[in-house]
N, C-alpha and C. Protein backbone atom coordinates (compact mmCIF):
# COMPACT_ATOMS: atom_id res chain seq x y z
N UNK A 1 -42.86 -133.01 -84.07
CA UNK A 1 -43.44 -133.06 -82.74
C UNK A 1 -42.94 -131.85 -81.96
N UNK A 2 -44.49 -131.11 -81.79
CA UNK A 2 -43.15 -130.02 -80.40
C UNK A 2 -42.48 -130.68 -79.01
N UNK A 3 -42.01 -129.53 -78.52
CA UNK A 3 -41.22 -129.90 -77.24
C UNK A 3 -42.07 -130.21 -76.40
N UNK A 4 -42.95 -129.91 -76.29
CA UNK A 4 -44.19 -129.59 -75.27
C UNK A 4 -44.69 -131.22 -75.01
N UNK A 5 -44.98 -131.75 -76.41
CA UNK A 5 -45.43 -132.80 -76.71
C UNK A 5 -44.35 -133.73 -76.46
N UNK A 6 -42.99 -133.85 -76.80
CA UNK A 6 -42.12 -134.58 -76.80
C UNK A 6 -41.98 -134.98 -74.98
N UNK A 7 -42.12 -133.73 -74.13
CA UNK A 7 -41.80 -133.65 -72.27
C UNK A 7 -43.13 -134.84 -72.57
N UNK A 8 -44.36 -134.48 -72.71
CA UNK A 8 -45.50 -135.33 -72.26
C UNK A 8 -45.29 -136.78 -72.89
N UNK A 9 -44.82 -137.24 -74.04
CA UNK A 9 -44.36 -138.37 -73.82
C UNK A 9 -43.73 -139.18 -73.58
N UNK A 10 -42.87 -138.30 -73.04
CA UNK A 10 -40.91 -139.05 -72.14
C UNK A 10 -41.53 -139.19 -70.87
N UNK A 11 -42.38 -138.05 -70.53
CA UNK A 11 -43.21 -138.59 -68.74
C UNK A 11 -43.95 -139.97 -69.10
N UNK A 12 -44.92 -139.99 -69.87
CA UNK A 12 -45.68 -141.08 -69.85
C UNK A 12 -45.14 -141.98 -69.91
N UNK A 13 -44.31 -142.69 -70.91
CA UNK A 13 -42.90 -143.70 -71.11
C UNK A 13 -42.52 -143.84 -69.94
N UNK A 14 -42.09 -142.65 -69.39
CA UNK A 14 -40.93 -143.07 -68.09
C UNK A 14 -42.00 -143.56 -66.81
N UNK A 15 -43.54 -142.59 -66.70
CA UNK A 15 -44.29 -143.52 -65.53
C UNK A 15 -44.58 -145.08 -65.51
N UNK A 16 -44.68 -145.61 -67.42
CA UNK A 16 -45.43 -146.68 -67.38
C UNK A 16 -43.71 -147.79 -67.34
N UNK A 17 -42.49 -147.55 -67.31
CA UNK A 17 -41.18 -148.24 -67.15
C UNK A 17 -41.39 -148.24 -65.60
N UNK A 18 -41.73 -147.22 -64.87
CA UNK A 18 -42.02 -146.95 -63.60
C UNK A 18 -42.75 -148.01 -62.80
N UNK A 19 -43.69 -148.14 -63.51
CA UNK A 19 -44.70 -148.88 -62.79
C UNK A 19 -44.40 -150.61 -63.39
N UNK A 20 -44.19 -150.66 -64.62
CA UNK A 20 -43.66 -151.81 -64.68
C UNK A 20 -42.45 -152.19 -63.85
N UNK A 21 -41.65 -151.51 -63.80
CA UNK A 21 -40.97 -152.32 -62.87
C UNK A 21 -41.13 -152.25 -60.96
N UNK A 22 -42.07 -151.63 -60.89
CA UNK A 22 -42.20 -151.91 -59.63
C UNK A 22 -42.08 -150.35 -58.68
N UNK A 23 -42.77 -149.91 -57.48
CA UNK A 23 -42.12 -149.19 -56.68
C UNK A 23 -42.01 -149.34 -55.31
N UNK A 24 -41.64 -149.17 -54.25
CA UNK A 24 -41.52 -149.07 -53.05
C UNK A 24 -41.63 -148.44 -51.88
N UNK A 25 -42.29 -148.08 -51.32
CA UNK A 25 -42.44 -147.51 -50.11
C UNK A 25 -41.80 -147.83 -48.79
N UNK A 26 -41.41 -146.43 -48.46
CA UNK A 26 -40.70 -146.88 -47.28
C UNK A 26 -40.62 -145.73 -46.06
N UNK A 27 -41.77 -146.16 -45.01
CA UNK A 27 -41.95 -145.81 -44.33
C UNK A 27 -41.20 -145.63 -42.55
N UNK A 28 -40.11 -144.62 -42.56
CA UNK A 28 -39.70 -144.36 -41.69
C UNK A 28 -39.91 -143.81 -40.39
N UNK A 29 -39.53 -144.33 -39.25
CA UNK A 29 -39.49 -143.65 -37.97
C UNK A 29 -38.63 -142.84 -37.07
N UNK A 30 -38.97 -141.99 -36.58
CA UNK A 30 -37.92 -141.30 -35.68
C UNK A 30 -38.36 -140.44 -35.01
N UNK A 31 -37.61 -140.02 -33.91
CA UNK A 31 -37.79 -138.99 -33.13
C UNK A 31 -37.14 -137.80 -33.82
N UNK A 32 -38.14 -136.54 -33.67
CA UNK A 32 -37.24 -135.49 -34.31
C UNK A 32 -35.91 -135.42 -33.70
N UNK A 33 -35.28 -134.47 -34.36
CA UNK A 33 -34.08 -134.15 -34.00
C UNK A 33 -33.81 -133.42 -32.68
N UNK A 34 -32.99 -133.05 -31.80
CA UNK A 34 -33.04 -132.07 -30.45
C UNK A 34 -31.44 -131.14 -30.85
N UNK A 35 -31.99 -129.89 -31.69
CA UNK A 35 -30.89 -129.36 -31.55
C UNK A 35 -30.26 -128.01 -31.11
N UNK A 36 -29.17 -127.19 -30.74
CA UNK A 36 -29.18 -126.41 -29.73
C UNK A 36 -27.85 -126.08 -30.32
N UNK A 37 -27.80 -124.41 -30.91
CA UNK A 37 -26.60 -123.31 -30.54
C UNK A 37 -25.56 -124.00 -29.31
N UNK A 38 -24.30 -123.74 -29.62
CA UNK A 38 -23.48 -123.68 -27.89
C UNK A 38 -22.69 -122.63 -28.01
N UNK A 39 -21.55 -122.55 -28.61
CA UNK A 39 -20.63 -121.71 -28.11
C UNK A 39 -20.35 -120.11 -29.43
N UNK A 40 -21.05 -120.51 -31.04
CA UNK A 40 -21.11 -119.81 -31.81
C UNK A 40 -20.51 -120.72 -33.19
N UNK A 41 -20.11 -121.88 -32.31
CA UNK A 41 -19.42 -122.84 -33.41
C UNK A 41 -19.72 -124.15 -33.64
N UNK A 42 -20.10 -124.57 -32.63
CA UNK A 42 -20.14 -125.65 -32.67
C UNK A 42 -21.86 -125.77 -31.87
N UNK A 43 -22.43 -127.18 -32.18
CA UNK A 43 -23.73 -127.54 -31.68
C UNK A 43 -24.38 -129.01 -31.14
N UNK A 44 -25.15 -128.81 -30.50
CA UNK A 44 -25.49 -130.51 -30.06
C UNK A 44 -26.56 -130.73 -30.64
N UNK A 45 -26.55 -132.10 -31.56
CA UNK A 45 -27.62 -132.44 -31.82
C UNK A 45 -28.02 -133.84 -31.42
N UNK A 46 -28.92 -134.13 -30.88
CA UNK A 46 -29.23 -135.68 -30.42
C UNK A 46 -30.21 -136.19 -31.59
N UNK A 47 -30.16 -137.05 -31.92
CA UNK A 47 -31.22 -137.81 -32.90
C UNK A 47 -31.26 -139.17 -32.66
N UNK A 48 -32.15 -139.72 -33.45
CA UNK A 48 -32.37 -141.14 -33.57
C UNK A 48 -32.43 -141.90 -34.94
N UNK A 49 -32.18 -143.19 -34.21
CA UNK A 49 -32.09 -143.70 -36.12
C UNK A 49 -32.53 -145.23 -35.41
N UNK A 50 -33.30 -145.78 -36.64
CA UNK A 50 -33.79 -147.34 -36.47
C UNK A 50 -32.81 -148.81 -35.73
N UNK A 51 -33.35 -149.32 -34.88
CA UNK A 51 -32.93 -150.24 -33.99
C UNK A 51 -32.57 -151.32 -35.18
N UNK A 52 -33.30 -151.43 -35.79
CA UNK A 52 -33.48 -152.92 -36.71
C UNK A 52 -33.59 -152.23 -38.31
N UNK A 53 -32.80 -153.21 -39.21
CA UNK A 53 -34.01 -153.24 -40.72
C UNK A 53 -34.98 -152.63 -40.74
N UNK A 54 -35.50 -152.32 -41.53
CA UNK A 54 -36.75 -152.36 -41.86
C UNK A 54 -37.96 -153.66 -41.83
N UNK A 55 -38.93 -153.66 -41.67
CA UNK A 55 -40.18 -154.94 -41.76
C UNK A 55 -40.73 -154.96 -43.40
N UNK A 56 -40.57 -155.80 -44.00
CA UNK A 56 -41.21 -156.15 -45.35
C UNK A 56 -43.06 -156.13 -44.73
N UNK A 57 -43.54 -155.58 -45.24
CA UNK A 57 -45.01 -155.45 -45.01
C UNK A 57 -45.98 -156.16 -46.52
N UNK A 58 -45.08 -156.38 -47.41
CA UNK A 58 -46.20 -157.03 -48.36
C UNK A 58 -45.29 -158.19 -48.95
N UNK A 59 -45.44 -159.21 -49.78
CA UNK A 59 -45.08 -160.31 -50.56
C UNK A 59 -43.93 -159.65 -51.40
N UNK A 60 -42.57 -160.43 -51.08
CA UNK A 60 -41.82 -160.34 -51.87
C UNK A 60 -41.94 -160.69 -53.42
N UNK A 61 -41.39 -159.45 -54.09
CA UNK A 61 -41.88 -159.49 -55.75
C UNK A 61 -43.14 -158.91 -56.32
N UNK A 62 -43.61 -157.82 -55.14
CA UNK A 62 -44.98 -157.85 -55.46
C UNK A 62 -44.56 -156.09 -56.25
N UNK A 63 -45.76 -155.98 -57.51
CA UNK A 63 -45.54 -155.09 -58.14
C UNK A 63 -45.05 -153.44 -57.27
N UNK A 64 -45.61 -153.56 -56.28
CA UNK A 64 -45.91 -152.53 -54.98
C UNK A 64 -45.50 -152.83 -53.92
N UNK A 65 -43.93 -152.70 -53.40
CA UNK A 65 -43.29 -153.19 -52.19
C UNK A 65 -43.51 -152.04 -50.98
N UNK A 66 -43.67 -152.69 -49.57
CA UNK A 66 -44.05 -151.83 -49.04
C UNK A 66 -42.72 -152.32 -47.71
N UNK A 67 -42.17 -151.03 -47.12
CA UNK A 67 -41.19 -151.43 -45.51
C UNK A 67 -41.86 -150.47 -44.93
N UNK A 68 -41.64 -150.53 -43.77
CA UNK A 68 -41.67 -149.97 -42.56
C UNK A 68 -40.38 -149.88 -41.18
N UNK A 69 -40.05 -149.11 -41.23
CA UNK A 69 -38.70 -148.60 -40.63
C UNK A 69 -39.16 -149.79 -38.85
N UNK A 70 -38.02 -149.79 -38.31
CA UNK A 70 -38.46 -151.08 -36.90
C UNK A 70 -39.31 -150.23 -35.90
N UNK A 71 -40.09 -151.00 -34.70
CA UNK A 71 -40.64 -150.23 -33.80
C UNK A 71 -39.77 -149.46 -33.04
N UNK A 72 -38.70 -149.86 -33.00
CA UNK A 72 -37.59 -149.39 -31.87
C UNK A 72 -36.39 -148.40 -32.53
N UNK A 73 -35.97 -147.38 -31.32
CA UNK A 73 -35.20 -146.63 -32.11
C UNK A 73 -33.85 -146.39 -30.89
N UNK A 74 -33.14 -146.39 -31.68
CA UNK A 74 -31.57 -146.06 -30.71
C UNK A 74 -30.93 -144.61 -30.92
N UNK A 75 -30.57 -143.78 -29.66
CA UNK A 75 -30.03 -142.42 -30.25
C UNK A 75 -28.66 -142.54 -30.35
N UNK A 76 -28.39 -141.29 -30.83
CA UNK A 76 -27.43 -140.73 -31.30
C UNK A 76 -26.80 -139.17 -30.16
N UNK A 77 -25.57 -139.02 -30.02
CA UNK A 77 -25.43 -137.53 -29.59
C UNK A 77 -23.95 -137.14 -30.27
N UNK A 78 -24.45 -135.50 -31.04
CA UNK A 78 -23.15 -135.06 -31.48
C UNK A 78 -22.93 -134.09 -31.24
N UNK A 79 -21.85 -133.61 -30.71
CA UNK A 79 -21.53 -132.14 -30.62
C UNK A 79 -20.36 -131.91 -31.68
N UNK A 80 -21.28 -131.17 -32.71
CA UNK A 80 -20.17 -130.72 -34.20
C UNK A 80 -20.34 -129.73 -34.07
N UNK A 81 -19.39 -129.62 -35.22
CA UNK A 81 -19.04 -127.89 -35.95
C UNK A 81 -20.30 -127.62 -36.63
N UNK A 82 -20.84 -126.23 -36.56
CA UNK A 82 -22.29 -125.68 -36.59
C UNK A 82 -22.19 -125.67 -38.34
N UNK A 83 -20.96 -125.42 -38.98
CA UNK A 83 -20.76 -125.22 -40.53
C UNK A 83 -21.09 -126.35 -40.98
N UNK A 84 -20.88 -127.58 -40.61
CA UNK A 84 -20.78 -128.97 -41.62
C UNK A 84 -21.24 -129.96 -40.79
N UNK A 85 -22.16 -131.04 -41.76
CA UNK A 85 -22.48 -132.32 -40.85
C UNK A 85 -22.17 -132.88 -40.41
N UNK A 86 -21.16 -133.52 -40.96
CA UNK A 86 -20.45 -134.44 -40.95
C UNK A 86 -18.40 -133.98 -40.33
N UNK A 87 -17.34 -134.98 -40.47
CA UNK A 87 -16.56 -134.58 -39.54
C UNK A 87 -16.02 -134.21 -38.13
N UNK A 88 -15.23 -134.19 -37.90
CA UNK A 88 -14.13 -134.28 -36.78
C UNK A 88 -14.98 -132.66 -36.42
N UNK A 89 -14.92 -132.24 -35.25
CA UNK A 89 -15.21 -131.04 -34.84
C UNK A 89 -14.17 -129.76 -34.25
N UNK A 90 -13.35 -129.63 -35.06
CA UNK A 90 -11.98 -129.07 -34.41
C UNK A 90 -12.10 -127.93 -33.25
N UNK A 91 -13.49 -127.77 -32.64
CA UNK A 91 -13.65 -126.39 -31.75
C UNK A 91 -13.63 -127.07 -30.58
N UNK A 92 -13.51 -128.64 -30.45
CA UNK A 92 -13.54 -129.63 -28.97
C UNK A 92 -12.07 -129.42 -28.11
N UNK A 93 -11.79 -128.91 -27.90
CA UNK A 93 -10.64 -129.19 -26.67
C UNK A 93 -10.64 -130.56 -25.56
N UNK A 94 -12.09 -130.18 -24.81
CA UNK A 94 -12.43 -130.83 -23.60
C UNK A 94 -13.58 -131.13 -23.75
N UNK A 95 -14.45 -132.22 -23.80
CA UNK A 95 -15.76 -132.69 -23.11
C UNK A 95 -15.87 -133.41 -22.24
N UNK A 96 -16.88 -133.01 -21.26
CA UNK A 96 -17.46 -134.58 -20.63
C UNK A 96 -18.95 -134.23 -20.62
N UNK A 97 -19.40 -135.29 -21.20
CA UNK A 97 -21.33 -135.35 -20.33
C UNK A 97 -21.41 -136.00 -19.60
N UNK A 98 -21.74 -135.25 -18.79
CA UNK A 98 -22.20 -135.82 -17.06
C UNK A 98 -23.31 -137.14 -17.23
N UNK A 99 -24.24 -136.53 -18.16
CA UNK A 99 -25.23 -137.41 -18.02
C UNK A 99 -26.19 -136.76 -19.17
N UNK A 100 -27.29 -138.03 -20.42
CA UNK A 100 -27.80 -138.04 -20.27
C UNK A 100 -29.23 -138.97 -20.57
N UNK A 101 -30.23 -138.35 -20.09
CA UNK A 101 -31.47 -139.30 -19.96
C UNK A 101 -32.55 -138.92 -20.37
N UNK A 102 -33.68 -140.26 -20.60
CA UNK A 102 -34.68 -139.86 -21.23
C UNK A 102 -35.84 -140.08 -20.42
N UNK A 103 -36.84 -140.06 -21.07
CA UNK A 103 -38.21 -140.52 -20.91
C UNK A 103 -39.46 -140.58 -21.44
N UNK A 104 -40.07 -141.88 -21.60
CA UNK A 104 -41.48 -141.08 -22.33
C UNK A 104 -42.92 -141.72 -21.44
N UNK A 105 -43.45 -140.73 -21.58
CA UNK A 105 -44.92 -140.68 -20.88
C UNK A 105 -44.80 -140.39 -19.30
N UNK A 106 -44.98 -141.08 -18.27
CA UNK A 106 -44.64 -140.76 -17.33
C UNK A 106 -44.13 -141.80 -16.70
N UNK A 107 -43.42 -142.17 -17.49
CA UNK A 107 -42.42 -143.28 -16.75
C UNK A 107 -40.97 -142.61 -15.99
N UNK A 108 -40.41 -143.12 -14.93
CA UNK A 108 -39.43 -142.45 -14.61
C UNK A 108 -38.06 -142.47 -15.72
N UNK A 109 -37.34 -141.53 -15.60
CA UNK A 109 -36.30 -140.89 -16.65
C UNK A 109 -35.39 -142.11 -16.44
N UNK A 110 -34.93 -142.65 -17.67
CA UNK A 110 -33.77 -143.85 -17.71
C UNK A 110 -32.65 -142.86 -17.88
N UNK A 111 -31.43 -143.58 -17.33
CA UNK A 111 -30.07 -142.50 -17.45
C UNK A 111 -29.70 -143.59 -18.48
N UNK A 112 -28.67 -142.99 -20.12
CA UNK A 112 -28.50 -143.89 -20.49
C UNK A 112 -26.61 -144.07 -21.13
N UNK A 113 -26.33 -142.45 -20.25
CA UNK A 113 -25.01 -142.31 -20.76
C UNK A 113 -24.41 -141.33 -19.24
N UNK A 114 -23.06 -141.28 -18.70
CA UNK A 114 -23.06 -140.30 -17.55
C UNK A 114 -21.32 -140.71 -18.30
N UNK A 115 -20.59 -139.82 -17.73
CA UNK A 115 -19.27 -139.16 -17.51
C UNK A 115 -18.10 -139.74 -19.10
N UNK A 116 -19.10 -139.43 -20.10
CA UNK A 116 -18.69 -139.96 -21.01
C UNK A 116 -16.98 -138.32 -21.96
N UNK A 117 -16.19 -138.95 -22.32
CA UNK A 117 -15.34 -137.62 -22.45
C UNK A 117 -15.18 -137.70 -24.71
N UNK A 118 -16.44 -137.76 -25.05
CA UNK A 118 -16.18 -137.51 -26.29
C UNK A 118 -17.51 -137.07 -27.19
N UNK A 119 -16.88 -136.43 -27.92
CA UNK A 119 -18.11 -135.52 -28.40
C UNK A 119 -19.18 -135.95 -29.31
N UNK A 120 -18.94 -137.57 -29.94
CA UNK A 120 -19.93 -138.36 -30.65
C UNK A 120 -20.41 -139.42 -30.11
N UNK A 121 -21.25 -140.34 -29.32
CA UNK A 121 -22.13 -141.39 -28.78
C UNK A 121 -23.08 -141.62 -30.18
N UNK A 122 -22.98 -143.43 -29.96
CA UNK A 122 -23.96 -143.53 -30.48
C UNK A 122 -24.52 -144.79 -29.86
N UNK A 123 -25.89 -144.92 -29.66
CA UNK A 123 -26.03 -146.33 -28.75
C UNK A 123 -25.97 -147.62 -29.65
N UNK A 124 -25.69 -148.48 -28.79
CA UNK A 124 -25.39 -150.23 -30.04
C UNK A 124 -24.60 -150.03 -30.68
N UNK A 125 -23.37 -148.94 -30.76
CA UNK A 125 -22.38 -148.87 -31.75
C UNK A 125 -20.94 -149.41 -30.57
N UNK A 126 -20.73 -150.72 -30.57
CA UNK A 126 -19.78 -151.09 -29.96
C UNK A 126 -18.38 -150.17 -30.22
N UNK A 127 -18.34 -149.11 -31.50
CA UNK A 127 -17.02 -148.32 -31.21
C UNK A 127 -17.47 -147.52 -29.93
N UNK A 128 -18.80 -146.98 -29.51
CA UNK A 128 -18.91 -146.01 -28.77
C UNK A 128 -19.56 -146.35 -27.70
N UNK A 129 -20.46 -147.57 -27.42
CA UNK A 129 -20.66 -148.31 -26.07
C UNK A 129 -20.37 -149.51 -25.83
N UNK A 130 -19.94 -149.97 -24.91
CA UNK A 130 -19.97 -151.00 -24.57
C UNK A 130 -20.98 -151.89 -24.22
N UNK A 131 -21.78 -151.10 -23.45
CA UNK A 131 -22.94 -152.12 -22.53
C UNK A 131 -23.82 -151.97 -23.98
N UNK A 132 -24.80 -153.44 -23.29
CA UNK A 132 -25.82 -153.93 -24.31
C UNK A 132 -27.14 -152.67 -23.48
N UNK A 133 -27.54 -151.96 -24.35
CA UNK A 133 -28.46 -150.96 -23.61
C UNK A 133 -29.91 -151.37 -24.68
N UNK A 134 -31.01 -151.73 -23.83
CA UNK A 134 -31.94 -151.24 -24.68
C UNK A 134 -32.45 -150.66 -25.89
N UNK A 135 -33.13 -151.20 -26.80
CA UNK A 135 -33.79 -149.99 -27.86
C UNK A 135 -34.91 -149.39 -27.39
N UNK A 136 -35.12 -148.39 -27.46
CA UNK A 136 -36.48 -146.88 -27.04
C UNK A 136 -37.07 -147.65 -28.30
N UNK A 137 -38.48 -147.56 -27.54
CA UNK A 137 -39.72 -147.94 -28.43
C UNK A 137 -40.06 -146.53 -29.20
N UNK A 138 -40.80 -146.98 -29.90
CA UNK A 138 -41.52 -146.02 -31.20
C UNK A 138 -42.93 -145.78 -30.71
N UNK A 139 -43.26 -144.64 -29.76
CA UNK A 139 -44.30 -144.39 -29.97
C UNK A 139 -44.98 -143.31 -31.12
N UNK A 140 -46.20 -143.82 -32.10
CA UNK A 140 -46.66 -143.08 -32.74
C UNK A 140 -47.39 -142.10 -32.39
N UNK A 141 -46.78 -140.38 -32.97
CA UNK A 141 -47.80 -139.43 -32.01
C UNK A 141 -47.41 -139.13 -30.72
N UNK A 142 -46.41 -139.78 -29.88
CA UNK A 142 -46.18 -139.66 -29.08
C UNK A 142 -44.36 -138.38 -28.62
N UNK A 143 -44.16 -138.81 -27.83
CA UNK A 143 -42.70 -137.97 -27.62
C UNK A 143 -42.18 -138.65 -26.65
N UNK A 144 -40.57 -138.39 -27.00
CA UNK A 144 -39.73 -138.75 -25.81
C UNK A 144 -38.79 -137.28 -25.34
N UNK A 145 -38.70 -137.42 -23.72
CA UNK A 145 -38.07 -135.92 -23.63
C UNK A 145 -36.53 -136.51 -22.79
N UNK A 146 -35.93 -135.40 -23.26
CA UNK A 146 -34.51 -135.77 -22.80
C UNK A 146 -33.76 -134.97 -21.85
N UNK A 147 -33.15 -134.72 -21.35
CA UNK A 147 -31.92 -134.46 -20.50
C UNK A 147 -30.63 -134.66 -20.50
N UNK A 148 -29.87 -133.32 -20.83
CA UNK A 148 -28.95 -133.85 -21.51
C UNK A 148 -27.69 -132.35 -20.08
N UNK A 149 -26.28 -132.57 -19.68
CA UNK A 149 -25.79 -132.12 -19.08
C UNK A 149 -23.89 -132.15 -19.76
N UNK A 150 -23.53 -130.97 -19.86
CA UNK A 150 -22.03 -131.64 -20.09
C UNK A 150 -21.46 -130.43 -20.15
N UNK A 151 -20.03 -130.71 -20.01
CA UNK A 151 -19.01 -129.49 -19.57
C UNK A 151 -18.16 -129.56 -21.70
N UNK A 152 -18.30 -128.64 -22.29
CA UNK A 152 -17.43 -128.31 -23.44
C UNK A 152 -16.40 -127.07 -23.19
N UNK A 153 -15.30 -127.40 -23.35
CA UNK A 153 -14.32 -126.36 -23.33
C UNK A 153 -14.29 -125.42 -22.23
N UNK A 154 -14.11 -126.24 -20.86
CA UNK A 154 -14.90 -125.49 -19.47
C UNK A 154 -15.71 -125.00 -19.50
N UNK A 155 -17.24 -124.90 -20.32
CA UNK A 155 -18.00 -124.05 -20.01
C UNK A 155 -19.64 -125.05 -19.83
N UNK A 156 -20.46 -124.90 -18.80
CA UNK A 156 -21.10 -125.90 -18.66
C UNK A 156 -22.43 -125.98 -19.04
N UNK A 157 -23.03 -126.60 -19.76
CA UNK A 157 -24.47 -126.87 -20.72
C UNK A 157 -25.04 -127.74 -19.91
N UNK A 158 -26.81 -127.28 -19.93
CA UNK A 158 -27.87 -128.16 -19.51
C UNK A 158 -28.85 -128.19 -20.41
N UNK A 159 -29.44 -129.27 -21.03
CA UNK A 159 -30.70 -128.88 -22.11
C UNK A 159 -32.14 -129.96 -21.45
N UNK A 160 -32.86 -129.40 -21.53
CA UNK A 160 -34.29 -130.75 -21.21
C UNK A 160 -35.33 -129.68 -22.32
N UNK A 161 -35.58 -130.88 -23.08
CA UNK A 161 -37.19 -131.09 -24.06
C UNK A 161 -37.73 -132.07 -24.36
N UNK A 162 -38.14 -132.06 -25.43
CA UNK A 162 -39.02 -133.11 -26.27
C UNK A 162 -38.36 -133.67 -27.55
N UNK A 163 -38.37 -134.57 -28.16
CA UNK A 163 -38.11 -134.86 -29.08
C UNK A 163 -39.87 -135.90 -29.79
N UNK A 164 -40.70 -134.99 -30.77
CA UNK A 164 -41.81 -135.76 -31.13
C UNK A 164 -41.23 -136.88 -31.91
N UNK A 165 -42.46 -137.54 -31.97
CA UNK A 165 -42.03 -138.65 -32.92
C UNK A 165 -43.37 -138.18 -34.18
N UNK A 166 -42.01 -138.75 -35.27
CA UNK A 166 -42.18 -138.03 -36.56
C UNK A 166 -42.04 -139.63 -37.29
N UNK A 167 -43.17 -139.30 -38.44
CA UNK A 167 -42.88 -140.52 -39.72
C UNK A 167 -43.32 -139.79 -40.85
N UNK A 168 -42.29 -140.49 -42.24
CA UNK A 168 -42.13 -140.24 -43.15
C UNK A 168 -41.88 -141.19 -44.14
N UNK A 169 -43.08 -140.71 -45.35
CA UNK A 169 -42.96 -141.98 -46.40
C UNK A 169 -42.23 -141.53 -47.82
N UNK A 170 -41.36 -142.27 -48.38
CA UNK A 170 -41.18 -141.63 -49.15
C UNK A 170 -41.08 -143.85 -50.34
N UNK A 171 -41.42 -142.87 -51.81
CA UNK A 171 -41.65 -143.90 -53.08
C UNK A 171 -40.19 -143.71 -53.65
N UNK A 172 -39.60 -144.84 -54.17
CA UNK A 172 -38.85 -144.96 -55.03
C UNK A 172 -38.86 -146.35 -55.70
N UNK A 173 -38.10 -146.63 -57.13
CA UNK A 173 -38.28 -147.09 -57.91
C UNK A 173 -37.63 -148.89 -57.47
N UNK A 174 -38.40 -149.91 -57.35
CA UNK A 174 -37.49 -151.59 -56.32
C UNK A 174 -36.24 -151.47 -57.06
N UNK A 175 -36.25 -151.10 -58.29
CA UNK A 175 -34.70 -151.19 -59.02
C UNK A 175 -33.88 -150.95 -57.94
N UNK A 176 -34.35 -149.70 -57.57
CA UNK A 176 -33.07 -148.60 -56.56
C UNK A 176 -32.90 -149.10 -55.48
N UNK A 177 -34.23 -149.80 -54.51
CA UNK A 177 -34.03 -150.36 -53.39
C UNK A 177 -33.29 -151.76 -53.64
N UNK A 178 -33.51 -152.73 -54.64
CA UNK A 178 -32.82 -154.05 -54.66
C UNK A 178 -31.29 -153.82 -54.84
N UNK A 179 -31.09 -152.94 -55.25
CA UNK A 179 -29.41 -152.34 -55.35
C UNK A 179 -28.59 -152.30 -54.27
N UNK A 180 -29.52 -151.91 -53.14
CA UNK A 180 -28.79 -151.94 -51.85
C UNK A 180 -28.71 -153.15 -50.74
N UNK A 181 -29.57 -153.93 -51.31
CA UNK A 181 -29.38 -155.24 -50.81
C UNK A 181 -28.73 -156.23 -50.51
């Protein structure tokens, strides 16, 4: 058998193990990301990530599982080191954000954070708020714009944009998703 032939039937094998056992879809929501240069080192990025689970959208066990990320979304704000994602940000001396707030459509701007002195927030994360705050709805197609104010290392930042709202589907194999269950 050539090689040629041997690739085309390890694919076929491996689609029809594929499909026998099942795949999954899983359709996520979010607001893009809002992110911004500061000092040459370090950067703010605000994002969002799902309020809830995911929603099962078809019959459990069904050859073709389908989620959908929740309607609602809760942000995030980080001011890291511009080199790496993740980690402690060693270029922080001093923060405070004054404030900041959002809005979408033309509703007036909710304030949802003010005189906070640390460089990671995340909302509903009882290490980092206290108060029970709202989840921001998911509009599809739509945008939420933000306002964001804060003093880093005495020097003082203002940002206002948009953050669209973005979805994304991506397939993988129920093996992989029942694993995390």
């Amino acid at each position: 058998m050539t090689v040629t032939r041997c690739r085309a039937v390890s694919v076929l094998v491996f689609s029809i193990l594929l499909v026998a056992a099942g795949c999954t879809s899983i359709n996520h929501r979010e607001y893009a990301p809002f992110v911004r240069e500061l000092d040459g080192v370090s950067q703010l990025e605000i994002s969002t990530y799902p309020a809830d689970y995911p929603n099962r959208l078809s019959d459990k066990n069904d050859t073709f599982e389908s989620y959908e990320s929740a309607d609602d979304i809760y942000f995030q704000i980080n001011i890291r080191d511009k080199s790496r994602s993740i980690g402690r940000n060693e270029h922080v001396q001093s923060i405070n954000i004054h404030s900041f707030s959002y809005r979408i459509g033309n509703e007036p701007p909710t304030l949802l954070l003010s005189d906070y002195d640390y460089n990671f927030w995340m909302q509903d994360n009882p290490r980092y708020e206290e108060r029970d705050l709202p989840p921001i709805p998911f509009v599809p197609g739509g945008k939420v714009s933000i306002s964001i104010s804060f003093t880093l290392n005495g020097e003082r930042y203002s940002f206002e944009g948009d953050m669209p709202a973005s979805e994304h589907s991506r397939t993988v194999p129920t093996a992989i998703v029942n694993q995390g269950v």
